[in-house]
N, C-alpha and C. Protein backbone atom coordinates (compact mmCIF):
# COMPACT_ATOMS: atom_id res chain seq x y z
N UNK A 1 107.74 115.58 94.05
CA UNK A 1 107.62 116.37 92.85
C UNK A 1 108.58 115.88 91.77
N UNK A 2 109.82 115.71 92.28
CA UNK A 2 110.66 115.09 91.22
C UNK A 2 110.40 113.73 90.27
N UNK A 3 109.83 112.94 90.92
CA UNK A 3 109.33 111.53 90.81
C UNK A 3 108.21 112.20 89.64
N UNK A 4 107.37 113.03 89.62
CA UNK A 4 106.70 113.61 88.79
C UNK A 4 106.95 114.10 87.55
N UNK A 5 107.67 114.81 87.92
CA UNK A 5 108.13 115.60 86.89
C UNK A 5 109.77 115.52 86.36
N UNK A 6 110.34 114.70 86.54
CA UNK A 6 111.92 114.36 86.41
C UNK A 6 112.96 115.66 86.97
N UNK A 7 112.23 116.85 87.62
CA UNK A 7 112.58 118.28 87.84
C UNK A 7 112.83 117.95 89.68
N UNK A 8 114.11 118.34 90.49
CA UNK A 8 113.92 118.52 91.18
C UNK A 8 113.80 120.17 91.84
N UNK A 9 112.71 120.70 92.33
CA UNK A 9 112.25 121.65 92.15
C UNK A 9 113.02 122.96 93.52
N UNK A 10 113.20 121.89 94.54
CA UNK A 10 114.00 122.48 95.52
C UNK A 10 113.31 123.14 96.41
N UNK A 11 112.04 123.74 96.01
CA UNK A 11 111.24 124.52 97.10
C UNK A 11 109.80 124.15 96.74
N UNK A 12 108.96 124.83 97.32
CA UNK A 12 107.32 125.21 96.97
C UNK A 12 107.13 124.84 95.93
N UNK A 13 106.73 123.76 94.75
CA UNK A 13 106.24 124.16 93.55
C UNK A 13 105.01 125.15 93.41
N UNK A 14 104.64 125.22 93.96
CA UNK A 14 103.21 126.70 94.06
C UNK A 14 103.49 128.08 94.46
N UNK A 15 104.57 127.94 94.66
CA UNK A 15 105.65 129.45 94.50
C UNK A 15 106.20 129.62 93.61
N UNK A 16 106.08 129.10 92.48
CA UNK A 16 106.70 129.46 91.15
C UNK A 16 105.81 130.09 90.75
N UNK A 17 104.25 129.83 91.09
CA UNK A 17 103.13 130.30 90.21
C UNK A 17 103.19 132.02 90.69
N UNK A 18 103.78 132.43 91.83
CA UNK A 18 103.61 134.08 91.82
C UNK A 18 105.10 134.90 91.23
N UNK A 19 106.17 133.85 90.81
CA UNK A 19 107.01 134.75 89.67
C UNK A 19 106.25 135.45 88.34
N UNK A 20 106.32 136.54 88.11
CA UNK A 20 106.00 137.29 86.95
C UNK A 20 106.24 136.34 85.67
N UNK A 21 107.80 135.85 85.42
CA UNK A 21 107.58 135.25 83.98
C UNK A 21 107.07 133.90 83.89
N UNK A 22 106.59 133.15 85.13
CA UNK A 22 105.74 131.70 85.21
C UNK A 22 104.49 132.60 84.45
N UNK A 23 104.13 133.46 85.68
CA UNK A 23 102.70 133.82 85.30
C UNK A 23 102.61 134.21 83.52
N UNK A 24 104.11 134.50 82.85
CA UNK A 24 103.62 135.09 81.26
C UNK A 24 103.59 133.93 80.78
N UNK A 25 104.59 132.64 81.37
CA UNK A 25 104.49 131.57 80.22
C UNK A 25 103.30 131.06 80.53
N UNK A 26 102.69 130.92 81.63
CA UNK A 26 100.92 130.01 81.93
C UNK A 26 100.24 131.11 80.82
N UNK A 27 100.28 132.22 80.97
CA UNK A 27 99.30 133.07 79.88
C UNK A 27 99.49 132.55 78.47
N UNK A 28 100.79 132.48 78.10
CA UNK A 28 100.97 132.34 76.56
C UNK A 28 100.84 130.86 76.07
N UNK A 29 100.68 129.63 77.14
CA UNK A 29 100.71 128.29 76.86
C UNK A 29 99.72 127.90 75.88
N UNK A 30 98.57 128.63 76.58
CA UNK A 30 97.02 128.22 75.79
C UNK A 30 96.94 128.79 74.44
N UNK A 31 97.83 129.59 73.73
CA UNK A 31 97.82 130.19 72.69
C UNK A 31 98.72 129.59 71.90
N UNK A 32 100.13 129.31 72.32
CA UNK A 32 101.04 128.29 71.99
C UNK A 32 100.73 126.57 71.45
N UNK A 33 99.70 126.48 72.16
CA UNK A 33 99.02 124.81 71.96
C UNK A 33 98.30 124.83 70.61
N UNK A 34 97.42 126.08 70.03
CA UNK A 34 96.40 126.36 69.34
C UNK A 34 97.07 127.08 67.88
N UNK A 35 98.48 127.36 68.02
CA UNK A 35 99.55 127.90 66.97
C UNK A 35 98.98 128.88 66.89
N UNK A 36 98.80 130.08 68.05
CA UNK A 36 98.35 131.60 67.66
C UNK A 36 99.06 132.56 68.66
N UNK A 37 100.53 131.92 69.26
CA UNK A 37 100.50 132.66 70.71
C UNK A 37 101.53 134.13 69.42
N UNK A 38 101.55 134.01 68.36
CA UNK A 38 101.83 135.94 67.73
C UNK A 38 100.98 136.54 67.89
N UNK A 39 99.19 135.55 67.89
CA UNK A 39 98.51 136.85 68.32
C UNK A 39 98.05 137.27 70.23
N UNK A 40 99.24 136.35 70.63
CA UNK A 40 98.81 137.07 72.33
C UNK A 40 100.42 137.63 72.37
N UNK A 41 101.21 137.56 71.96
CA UNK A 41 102.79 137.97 72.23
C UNK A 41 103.30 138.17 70.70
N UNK A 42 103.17 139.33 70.11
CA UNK A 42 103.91 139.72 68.47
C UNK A 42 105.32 138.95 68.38
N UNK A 43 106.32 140.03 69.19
CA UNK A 43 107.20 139.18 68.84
C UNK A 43 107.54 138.24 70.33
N UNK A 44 107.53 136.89 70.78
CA UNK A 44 107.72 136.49 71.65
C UNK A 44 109.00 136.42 71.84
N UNK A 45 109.89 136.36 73.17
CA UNK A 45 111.14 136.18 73.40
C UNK A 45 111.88 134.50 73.40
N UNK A 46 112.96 134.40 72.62
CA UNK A 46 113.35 133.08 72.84
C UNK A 46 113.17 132.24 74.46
N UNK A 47 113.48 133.40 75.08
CA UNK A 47 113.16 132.47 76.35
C UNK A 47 111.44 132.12 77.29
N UNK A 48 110.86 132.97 76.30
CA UNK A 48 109.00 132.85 76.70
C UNK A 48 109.20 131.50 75.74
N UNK A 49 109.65 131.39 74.75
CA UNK A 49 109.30 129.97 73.61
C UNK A 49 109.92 129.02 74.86
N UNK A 50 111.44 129.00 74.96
CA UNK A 50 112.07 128.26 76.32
C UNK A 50 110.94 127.45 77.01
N UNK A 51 110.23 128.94 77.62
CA UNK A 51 109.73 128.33 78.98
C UNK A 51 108.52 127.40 78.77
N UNK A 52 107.44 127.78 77.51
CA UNK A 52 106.55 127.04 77.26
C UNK A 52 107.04 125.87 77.25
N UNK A 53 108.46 125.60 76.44
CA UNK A 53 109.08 124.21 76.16
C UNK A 53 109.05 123.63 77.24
N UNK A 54 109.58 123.87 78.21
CA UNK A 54 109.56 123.54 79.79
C UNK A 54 108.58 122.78 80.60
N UNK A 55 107.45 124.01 80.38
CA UNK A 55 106.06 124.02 80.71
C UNK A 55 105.18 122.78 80.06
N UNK A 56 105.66 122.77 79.22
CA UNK A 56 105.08 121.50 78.50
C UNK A 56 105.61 119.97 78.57
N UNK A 57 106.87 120.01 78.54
CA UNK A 57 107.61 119.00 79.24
C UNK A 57 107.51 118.40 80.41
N UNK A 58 107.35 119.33 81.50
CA UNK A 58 106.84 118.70 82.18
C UNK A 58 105.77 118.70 82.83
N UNK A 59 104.68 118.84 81.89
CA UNK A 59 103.75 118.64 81.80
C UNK A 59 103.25 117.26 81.39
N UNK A 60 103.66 117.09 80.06
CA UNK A 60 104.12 115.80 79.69
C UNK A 60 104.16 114.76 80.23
N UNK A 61 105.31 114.90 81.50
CA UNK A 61 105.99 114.13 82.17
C UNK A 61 104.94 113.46 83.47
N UNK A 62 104.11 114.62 83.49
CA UNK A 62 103.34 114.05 84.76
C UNK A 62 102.15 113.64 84.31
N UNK A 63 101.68 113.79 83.25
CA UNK A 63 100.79 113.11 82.91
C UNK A 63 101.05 111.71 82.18
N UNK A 64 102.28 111.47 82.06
CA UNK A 64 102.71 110.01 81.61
C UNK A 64 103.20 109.76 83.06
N UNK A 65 103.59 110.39 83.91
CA UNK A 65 103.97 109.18 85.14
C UNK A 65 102.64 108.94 85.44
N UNK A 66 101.49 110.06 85.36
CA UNK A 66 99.51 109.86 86.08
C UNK A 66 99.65 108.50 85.20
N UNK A 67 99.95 108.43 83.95
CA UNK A 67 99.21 107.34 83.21
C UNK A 67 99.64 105.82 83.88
N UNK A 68 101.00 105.78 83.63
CA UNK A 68 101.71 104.96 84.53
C UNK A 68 101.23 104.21 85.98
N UNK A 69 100.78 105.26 86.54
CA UNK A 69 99.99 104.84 87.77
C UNK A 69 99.25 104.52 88.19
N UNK A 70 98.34 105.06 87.08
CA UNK A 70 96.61 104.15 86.89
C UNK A 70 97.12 102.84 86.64
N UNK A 71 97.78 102.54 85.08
CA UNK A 71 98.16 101.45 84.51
C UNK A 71 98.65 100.58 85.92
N UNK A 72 99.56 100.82 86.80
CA UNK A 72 99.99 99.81 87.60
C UNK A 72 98.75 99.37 88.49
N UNK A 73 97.76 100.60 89.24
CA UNK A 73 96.62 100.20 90.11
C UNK A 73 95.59 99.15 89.41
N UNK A 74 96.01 99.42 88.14
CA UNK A 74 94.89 98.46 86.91
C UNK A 74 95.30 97.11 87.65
N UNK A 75 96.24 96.79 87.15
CA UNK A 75 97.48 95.81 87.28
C UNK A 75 97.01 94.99 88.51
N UNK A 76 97.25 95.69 89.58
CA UNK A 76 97.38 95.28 91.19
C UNK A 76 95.59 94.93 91.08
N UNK A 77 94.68 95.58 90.86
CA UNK A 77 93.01 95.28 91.18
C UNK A 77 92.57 93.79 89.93
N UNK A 78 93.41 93.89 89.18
CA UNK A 78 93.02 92.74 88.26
C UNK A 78 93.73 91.46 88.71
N UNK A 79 94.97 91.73 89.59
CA UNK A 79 95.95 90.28 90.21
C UNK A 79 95.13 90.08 91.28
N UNK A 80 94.85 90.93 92.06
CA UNK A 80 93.31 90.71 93.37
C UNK A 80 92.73 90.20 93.07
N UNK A 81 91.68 90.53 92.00
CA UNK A 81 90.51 89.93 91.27
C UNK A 81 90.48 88.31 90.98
N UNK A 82 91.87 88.36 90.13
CA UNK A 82 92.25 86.72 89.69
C UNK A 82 92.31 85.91 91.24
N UNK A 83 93.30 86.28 92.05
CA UNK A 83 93.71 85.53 93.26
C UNK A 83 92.34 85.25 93.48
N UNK A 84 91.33 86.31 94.13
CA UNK A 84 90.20 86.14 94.66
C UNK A 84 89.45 85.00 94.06
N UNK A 85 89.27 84.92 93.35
CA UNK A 85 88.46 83.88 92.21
C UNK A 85 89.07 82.76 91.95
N UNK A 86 90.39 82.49 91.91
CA UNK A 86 91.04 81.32 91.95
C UNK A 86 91.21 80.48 93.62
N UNK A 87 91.20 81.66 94.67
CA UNK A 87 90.91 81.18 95.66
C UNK A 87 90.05 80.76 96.03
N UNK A 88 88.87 81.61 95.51
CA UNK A 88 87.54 81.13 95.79
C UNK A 88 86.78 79.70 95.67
N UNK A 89 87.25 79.60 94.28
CA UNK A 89 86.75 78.45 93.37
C UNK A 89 85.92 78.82 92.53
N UNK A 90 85.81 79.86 92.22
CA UNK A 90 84.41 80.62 91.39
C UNK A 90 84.92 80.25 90.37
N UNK A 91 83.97 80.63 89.30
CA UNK A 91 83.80 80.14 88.10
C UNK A 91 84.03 81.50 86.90
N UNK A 92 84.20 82.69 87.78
CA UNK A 92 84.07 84.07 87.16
C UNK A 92 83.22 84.89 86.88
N UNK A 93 82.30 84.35 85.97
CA UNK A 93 80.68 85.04 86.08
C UNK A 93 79.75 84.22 86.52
């Protein structure tokens, strides 16, 4: 998880999802993204803003390490590809 998310999390990450204020910041995220979360939370608390920050961060984070990881499997199936074909003697197409 850490490798993911730069967070080391220490327990369950899927036990965060049954704390009460996970569950308000997952509610208020989708409203937060769209610049309307005053109309799901009037006045929101600095630390609901906090947590979205959080929430999004590393969010962020794992979808740039996902990207990262495709990018390297790219990498590794296209050095295969070459070897294969240079071993071969093929011509490519």
């Amino acid at each position: 998880m850490e490798s993911m998310t730069g967070f080391d999390v220490g327990t369950c990450p899927w036990l965060a999802f049954t704390d009460e204020f996970v569950q308000r910041v997952n509610a208020a995220v989708p409203f937060f993204e769209s610049g309307q979360l005053a109309f799901h939370c009037v006045d929101p608390s600095h630390r609901l803003v906090q947590g979205i920050g959080f929430f999004q961060q590393a969010g962020n984070r794992m979808q740039g390490k996902q990207l990262e990881l495709e990018s390297e499997k790219r990498k590794r199936e296209m050095a295969a590809a070459e070897a294969a074909r240079t071993q071969g003697g093929g011509h490519g197409r």
